[in-house]
PDB file of N, CA and C in Angstrom:
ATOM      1  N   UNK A   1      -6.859   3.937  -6.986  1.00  0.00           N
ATOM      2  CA  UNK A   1      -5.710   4.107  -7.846  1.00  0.00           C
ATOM      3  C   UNK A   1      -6.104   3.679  -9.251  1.00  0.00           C
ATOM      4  N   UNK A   2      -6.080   4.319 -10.251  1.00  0.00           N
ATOM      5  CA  UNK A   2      -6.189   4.454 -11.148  1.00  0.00           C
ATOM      6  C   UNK A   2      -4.116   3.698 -11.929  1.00  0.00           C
ATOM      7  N   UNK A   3      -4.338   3.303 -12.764  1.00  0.00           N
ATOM      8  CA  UNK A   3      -2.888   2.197 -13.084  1.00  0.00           C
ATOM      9  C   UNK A   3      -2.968   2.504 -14.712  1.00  0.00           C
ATOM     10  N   UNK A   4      -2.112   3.094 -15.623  1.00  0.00           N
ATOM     11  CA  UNK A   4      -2.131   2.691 -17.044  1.00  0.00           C
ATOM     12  C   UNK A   4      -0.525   2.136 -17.774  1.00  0.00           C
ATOM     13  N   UNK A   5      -0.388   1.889 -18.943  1.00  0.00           N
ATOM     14  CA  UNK A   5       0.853   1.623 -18.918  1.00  0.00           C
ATOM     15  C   UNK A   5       0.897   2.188 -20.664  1.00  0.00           C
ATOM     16  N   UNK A   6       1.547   3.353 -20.717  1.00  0.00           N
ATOM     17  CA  UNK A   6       1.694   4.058 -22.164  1.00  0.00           C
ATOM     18  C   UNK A   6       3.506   4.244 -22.525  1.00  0.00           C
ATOM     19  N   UNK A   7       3.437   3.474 -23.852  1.00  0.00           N
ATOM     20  CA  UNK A   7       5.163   3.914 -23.979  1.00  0.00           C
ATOM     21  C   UNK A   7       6.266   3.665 -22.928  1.00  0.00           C
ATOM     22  N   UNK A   8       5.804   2.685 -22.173  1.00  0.00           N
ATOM     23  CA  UNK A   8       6.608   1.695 -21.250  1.00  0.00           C
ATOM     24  C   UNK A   8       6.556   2.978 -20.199  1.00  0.00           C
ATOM     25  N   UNK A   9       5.835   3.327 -19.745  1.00  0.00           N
ATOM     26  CA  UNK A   9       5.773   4.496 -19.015  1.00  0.00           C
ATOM     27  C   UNK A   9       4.891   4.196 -17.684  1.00  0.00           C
ATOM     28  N   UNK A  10       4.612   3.481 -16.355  1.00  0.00           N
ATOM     29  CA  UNK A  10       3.820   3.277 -15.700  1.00  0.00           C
ATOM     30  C   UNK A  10       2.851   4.481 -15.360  1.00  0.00           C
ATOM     31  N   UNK A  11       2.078   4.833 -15.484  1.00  0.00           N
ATOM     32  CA  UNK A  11       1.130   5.850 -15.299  1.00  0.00           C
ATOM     33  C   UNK A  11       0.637   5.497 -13.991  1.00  0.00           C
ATOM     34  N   UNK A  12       0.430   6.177 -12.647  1.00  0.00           N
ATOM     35  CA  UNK A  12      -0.784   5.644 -11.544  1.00  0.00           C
ATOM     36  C   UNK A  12      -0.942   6.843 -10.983  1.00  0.00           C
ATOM     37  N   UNK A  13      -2.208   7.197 -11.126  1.00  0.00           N
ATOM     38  CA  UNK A  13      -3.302   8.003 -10.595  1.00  0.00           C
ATOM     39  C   UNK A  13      -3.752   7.663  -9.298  1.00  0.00           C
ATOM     40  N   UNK A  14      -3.396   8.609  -8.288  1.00  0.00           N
ATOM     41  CA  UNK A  14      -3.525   8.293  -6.544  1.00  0.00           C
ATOM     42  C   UNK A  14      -4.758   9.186  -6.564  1.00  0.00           C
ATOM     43  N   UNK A  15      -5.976   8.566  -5.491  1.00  0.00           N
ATOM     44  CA  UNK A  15      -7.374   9.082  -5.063  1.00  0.00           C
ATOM     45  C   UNK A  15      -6.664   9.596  -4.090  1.00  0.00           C
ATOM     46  N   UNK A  16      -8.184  10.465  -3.341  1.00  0.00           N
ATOM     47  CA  UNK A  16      -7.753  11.523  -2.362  1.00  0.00           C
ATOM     48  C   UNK A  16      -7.294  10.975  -1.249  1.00  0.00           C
ATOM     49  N   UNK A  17      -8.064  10.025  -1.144  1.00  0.00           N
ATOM     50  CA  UNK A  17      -7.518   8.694   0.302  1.00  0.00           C
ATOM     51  C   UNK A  17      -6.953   7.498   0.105  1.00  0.00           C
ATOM     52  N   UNK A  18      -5.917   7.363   0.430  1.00  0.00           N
ATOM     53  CA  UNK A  18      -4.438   5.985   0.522  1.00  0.00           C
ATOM     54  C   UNK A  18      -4.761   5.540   1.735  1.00  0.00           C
ATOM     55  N   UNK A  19      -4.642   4.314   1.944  1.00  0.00           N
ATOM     56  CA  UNK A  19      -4.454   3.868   3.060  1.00  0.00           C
ATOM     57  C   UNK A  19      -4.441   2.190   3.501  1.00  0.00           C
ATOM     58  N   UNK A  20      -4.241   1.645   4.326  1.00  0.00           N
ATOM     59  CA  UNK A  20      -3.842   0.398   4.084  1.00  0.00           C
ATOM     60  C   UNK A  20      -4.881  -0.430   3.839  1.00  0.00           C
ATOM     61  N   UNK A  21      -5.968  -0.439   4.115  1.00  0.00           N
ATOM     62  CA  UNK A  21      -7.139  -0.864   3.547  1.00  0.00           C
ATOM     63  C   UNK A  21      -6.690  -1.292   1.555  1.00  0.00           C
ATOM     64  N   UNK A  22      -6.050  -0.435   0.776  1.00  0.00           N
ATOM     65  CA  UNK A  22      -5.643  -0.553  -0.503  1.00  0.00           C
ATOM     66  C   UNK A  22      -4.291  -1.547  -0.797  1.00  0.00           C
ATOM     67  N   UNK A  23      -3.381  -1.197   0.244  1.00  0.00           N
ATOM     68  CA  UNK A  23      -1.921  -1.271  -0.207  1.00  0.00           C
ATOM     69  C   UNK A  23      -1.832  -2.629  -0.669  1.00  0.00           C
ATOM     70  N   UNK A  24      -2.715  -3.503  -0.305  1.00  0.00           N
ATOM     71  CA  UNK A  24      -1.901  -4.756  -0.679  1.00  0.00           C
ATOM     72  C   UNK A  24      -2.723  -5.268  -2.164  1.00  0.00           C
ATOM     73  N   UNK A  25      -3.797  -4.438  -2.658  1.00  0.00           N
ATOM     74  CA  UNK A  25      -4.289  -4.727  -3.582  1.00  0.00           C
ATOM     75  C   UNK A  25      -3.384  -3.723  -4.967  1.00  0.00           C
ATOM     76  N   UNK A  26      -2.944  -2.827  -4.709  1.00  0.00           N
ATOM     77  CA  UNK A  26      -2.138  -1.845  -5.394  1.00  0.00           C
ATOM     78  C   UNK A  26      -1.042  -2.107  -5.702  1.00  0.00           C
ATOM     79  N   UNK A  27      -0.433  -2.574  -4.112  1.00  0.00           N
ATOM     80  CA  UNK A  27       1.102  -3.568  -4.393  1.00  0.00           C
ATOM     81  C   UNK A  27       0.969  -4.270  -5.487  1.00  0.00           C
ATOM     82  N   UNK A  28      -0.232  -5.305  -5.601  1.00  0.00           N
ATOM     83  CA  UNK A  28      -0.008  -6.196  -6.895  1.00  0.00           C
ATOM     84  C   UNK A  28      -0.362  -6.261  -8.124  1.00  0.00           C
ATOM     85  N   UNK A  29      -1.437  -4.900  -7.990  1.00  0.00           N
ATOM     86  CA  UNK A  29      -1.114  -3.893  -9.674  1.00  0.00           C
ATOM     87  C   UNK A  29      -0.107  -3.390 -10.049  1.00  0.00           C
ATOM     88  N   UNK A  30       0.624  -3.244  -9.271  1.00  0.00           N
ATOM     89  CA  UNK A  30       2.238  -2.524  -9.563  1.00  0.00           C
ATOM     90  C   UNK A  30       2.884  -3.503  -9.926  1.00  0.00           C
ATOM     91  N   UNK A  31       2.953  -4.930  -8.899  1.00  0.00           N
ATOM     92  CA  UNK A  31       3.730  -5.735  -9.592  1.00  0.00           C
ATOM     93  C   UNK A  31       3.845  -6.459 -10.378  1.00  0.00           C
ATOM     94  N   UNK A  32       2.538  -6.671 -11.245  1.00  0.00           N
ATOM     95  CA  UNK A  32       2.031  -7.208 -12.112  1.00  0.00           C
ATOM     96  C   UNK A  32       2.291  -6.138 -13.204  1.00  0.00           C
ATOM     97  N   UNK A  33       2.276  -5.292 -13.426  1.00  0.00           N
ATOM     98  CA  UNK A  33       2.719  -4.155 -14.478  1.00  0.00           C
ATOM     99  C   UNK A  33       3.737  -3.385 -14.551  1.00  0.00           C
ATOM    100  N   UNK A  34       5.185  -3.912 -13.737  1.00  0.00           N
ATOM    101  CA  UNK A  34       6.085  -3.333 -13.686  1.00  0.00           C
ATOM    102  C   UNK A  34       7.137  -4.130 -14.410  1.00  0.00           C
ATOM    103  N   UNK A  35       7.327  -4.978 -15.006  1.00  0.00           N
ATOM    104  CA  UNK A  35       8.191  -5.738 -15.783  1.00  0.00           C
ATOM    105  C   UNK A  35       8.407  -4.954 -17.192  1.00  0.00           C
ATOM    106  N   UNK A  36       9.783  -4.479 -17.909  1.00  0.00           N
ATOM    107  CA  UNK A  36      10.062  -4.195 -19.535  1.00  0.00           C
ATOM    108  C   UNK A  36       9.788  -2.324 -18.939  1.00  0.00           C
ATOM    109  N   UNK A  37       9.410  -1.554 -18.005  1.00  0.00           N
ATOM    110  CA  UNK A  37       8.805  -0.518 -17.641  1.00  0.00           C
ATOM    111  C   UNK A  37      10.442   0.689 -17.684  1.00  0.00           C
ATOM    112  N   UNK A  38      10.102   1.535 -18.439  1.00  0.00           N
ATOM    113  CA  UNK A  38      11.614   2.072 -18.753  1.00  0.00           C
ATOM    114  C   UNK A  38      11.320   3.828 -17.484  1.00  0.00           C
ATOM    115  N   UNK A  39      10.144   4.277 -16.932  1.00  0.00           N
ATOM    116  CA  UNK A  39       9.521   5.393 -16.348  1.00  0.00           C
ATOM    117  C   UNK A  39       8.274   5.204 -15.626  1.00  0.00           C
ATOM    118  N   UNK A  40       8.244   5.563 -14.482  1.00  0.00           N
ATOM    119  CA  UNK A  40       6.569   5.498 -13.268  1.00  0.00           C
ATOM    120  C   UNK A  40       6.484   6.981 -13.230  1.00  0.00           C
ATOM    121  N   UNK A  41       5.448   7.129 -13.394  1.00  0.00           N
ATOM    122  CA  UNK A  41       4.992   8.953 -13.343  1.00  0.00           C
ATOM    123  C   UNK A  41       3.814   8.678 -12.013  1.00  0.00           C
ATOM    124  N   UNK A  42       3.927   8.996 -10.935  1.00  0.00           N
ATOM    125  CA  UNK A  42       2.700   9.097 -10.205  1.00  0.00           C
ATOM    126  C   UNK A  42       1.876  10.494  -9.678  1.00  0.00           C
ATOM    127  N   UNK A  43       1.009  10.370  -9.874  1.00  0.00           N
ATOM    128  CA  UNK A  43       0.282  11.696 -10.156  1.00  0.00           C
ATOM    129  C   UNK A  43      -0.390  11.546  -8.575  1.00  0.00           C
ATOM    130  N   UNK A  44      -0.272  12.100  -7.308  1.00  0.00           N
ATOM    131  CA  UNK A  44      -0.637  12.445  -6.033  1.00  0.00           C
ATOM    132  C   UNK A  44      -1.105  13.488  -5.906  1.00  0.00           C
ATOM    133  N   UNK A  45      -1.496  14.228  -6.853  1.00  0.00           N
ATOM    134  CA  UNK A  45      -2.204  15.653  -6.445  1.00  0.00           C
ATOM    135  C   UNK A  45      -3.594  16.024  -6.013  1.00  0.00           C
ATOM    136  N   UNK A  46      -4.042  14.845  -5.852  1.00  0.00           N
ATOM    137  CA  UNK A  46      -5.367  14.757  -5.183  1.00  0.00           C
ATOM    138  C   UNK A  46      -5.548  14.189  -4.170  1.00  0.00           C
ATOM    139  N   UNK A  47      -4.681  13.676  -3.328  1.00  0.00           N
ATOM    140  CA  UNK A  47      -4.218  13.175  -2.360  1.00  0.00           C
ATOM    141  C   UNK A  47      -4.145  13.649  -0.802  1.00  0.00           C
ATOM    142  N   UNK A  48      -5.527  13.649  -0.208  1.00  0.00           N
ATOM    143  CA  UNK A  48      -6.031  14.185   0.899  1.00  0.00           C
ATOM    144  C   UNK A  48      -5.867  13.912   2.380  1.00  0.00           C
ATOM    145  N   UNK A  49      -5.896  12.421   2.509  1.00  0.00           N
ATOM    146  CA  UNK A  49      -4.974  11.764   3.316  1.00  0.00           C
ATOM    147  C   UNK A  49      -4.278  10.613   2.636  1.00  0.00           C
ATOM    148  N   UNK A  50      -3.337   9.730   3.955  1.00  0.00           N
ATOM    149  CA  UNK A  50      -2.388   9.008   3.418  1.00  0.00           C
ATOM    150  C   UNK A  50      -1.718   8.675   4.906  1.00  0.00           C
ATOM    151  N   UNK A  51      -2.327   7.013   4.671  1.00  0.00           N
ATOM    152  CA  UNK A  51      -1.476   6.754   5.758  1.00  0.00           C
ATOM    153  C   UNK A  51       0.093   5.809   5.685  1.00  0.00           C
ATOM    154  N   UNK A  52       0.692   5.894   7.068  1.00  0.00           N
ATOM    155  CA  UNK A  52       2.220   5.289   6.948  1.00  0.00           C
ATOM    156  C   UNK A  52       2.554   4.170   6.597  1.00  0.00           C
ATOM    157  N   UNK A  53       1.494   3.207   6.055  1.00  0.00           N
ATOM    158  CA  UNK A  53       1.511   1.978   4.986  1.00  0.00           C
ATOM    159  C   UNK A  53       1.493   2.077   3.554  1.00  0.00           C
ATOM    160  N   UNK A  54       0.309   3.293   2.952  1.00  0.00           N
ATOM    161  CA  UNK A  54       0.877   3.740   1.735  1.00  0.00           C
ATOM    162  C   UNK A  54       1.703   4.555   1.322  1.00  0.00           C
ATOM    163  N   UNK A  55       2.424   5.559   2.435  1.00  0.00           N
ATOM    164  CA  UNK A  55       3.535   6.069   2.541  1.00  0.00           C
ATOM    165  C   UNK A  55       4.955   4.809   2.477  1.00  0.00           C
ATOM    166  N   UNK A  56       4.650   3.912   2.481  1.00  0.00           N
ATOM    167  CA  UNK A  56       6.007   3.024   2.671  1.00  0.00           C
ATOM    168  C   UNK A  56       5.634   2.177   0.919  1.00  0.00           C
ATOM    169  N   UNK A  57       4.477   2.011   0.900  1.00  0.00           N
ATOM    170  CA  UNK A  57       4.387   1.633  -0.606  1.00  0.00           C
ATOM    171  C   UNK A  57       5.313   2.014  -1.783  1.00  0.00           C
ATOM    172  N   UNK A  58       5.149   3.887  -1.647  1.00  0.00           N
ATOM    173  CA  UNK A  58       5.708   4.883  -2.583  1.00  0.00           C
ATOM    174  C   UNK A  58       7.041   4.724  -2.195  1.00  0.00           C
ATOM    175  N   UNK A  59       7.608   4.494  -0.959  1.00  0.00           N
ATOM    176  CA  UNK A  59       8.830   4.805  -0.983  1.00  0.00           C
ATOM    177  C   UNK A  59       9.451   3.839  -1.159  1.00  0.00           C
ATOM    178  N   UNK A  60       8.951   2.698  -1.083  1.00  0.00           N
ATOM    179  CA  UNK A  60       9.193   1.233  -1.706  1.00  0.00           C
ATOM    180  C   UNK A  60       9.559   1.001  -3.151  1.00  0.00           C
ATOM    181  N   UNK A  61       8.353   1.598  -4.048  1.00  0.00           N
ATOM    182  CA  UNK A  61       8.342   2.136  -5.501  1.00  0.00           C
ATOM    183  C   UNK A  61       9.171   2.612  -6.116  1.00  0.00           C
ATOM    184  N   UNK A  62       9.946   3.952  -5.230  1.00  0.00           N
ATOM    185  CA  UNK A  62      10.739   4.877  -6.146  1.00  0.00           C
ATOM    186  C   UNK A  62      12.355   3.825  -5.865  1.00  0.00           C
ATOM    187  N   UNK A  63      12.432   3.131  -4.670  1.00  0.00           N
ATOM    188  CA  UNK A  63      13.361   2.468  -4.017  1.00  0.00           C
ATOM    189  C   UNK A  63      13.848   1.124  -5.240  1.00  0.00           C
ATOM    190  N   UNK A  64      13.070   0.592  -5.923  1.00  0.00           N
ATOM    191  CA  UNK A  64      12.684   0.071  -6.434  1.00  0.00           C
ATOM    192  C   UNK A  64      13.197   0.192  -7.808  1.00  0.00           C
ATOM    193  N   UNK A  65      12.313   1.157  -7.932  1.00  0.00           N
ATOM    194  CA  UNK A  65      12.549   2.744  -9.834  1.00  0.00           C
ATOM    195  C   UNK A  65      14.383   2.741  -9.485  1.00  0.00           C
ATOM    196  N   UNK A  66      15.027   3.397  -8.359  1.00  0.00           N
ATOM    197  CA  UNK A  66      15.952   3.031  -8.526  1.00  0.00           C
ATOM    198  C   UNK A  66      16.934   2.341  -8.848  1.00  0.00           C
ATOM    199  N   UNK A  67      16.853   1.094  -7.801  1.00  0.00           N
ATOM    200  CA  UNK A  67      17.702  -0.062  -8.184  1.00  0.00           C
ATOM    201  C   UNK A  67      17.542   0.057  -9.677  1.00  0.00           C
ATOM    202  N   UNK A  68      16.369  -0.546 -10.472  1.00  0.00           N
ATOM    203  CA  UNK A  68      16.561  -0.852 -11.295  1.00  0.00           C
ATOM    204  C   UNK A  68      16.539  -0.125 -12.578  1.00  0.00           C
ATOM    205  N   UNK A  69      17.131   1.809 -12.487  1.00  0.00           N
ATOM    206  CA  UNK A  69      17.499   2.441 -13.183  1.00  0.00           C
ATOM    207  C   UNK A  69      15.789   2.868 -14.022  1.00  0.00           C
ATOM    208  N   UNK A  70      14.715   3.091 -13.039  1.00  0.00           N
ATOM    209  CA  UNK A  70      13.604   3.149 -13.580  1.00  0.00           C
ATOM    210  C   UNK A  70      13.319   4.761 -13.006  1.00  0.00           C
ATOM    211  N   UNK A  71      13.310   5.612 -14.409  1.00  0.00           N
ATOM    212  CA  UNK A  71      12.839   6.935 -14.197  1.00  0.00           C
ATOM    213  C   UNK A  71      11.803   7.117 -13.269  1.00  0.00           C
ATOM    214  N   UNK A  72      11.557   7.687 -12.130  1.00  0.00           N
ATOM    215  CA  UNK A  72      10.589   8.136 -11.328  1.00  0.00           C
ATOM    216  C   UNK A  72      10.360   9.547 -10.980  1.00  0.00           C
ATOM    217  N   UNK A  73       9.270  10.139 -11.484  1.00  0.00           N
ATOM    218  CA  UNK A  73       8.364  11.431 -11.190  1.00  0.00           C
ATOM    219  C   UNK A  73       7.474  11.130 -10.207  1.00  0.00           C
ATOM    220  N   UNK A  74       6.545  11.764  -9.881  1.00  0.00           N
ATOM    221  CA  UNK A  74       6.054  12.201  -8.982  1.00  0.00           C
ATOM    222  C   UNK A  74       5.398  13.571  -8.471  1.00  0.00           C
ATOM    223  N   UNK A  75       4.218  14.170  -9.018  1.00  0.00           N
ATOM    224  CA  UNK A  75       3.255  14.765  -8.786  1.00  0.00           C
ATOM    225  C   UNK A  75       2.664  15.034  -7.588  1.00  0.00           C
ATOM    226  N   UNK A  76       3.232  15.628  -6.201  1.00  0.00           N
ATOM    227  CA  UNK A  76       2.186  15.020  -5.103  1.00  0.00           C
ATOM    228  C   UNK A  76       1.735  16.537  -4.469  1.00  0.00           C
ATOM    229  N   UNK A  77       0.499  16.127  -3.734  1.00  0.00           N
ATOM    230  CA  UNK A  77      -0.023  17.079  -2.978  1.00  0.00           C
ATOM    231  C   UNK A  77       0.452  17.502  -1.982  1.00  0.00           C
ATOM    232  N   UNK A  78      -0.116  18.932  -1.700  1.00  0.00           N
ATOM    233  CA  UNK A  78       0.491  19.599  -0.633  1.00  0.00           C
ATOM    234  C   UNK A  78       1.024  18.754   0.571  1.00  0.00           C
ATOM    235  N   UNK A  79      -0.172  17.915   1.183  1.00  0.00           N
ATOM    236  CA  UNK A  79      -0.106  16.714   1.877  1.00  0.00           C
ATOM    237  C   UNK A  79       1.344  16.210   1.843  1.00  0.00           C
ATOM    238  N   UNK A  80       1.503  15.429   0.966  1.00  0.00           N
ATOM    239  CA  UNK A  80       2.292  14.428   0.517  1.00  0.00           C
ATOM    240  C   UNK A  80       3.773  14.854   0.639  1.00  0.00           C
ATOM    241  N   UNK A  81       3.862  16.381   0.246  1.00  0.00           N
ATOM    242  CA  UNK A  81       5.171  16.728  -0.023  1.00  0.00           C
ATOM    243  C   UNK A  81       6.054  17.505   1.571  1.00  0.00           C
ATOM    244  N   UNK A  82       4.859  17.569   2.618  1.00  0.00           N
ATOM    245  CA  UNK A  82       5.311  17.870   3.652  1.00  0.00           C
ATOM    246  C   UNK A  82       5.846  16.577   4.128  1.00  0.00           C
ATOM    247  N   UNK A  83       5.382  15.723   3.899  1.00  0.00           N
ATOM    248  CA  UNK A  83       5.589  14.220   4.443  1.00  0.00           C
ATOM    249  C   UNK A  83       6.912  13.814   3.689  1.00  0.00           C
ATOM    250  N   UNK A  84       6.756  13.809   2.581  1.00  0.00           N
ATOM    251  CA  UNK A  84       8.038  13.544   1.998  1.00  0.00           C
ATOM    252  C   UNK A  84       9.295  14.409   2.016  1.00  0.00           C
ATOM    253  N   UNK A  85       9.295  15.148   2.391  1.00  0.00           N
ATOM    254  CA  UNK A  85      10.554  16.345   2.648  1.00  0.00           C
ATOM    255  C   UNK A  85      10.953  15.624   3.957  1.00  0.00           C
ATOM    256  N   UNK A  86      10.003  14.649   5.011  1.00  0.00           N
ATOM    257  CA  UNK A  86      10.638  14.696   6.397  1.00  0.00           C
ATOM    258  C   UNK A  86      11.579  13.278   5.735  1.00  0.00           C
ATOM    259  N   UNK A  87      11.246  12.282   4.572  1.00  0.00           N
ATOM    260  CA  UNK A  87      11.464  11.110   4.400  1.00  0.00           C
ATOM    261  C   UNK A  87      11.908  10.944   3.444  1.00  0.00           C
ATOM    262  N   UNK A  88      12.231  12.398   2.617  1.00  0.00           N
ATOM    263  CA  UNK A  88      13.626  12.477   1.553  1.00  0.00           C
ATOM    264  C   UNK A  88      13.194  11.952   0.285  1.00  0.00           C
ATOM    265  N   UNK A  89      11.868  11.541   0.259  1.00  0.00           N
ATOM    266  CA  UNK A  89      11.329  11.484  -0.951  1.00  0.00           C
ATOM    267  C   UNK A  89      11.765  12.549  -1.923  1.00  0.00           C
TER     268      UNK A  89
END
């Protein structure tokens, strides 16, 4: 995962493989760079597999973007978007 932060805008760039091996190191790039954050754009289009731990990450994220009135996009791969149609992403 690639992480930037432009114009209060969270930027994160997802590799082709997610999986829990990452999540808990990612979790705390996120949470360490999510404070004053007015938009998260996540870019998943390269995103080859993905398992049901970093699937709960993202949906954690946008869950999150919500509550606290934080614009969320989302870019995802073919992959991703079959998965998320079952989980309302």
């Amino acid at each position: 995962m690639n992480l930037s932060i432009d114009n209060r805008t969270l930027k994160i760039n997802l590799f082709s493989t997610c999986n829990i091996i990452d999540v808990y190191e990612h979790t705390n790039q996120i949470r360490a760079n999510i404070d004053n954050i007015e938009r998260i754009e996540i870019d998943a289009s390269l995103v080859e597999e993905i398992d049901t731990s970093y699937l709960q990450l993202l949906l954690s994220l946008k869950a999150t973007a919500k509550q606290s009135n934080i614009i969320f996009n989302a870019n995802f791969s073919p992959e991703i978007k079959k998965i998320s149609e079952i989980y309302g992403m």
